[in-house]
Protein backbone atom coordinates (compact mmCIF):
# COMPACT_ATOMS: atom_id res chain seq x y z
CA UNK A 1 -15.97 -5.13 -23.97
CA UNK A 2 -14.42 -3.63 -26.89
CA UNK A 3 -13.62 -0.55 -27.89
CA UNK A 4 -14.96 0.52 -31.87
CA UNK A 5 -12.30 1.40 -34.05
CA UNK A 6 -13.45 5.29 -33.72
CA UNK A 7 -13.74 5.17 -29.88
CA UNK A 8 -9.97 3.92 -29.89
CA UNK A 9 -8.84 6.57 -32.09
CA UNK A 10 -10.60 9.38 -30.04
CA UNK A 11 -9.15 7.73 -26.73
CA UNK A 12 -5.65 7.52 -28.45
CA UNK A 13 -6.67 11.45 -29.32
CA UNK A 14 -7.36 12.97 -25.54
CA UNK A 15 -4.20 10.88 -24.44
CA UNK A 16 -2.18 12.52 -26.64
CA UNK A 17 -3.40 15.77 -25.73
CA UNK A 18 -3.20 14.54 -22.49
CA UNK A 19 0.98 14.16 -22.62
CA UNK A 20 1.43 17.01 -24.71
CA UNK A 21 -1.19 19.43 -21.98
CA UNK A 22 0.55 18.03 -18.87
CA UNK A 23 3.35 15.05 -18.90
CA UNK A 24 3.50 15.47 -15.29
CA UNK A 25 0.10 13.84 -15.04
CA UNK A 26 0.33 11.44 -17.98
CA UNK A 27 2.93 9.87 -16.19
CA UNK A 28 1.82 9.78 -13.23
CA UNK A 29 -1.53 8.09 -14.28
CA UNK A 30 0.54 5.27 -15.86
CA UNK A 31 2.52 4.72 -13.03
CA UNK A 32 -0.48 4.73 -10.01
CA UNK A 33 -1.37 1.44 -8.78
CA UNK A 34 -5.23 -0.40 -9.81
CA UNK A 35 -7.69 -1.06 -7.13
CA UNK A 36 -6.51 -4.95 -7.53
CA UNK A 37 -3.00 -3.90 -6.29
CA UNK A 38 -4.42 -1.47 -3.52
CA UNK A 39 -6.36 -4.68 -2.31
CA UNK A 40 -3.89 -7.36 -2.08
CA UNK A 41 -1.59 -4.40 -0.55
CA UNK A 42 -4.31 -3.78 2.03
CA UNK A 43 -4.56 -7.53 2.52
CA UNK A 44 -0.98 -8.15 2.96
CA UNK A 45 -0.81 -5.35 5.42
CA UNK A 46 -3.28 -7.37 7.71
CA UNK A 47 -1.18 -10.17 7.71
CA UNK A 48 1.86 -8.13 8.30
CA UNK A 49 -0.18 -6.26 11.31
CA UNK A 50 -0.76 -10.19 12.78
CA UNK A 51 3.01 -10.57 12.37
CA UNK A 52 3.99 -7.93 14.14
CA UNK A 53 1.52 -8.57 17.01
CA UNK A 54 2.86 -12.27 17.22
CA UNK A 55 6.31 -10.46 17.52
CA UNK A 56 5.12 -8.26 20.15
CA UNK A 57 3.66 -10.74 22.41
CA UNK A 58 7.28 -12.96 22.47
CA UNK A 59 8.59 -9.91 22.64
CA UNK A 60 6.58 -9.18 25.84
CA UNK A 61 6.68 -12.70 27.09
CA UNK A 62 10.89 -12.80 26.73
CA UNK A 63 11.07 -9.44 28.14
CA UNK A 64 13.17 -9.49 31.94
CA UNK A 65 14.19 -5.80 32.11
CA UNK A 66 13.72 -2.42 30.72
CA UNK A 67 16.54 -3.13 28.05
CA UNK A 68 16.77 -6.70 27.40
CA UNK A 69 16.29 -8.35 24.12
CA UNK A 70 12.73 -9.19 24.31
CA UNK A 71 12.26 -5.32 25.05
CA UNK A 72 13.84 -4.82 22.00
CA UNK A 73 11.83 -7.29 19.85
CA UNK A 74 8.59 -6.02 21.72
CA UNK A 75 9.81 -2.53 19.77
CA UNK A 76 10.31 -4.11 16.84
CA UNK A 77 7.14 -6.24 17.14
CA UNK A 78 5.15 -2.76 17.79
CA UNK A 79 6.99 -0.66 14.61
CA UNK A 80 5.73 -3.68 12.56
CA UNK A 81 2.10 -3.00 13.28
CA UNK A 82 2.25 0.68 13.41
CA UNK A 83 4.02 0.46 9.82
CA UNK A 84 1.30 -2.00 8.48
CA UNK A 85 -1.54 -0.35 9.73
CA UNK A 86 -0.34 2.85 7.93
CA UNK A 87 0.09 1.20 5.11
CA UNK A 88 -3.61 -0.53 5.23
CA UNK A 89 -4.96 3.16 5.72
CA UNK A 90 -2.86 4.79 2.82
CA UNK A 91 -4.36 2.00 0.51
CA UNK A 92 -7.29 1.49 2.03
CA UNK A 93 -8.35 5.32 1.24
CA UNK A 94 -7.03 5.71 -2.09
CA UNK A 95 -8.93 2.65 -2.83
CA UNK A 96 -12.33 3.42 -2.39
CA UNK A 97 -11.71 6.92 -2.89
């Protein structure tokens, strides 16, 4: 749906005002992600959370001693998910917030 020649002009209007009132938040409104890019962010997140659970689990299964190398891919395997999940949550509040 478009917008009437005298809706534009009055949107163009509180946008200036807008910038000249506070910049600050001008630019940060141009700059803050849509709800389409918190999604696939939220979605890609998942996947990276199954990633780092695969990564885990050889991690786990390689593992022969407190420091051996599938000790340290467990940890990486675990920072992975951790990381993603966080993510998911950031996105996943500002999105339906």
């Amino acid at each position: 749906m478009s917008l009437t020649n005298e809706e534009q002009r009055a949107l163009e209007q509180i946008e200036r005002e807008l910038r000249r009132g506070d910049p600050v938040l001008a630019d940060r409104m141009e700059t803050a992600p849509t709800n389409e890019q918190r999604r696939r962010r939220v979605v890609m997140a998942r996947r990276t959370a199954w990633l780092g659970a695969a990564v885990l689990m050889i991690g786990l299964v390689a593992a022969q001693g407190i420091l051996s190398l599938g000790a340290v891919v467990a940890g990486y395997g675990l920072v992975i998910m951790l990381l993603s999940f966080g993510v998911a949550a950031y996105n996943r509040s500002r999105w339906t917030a």
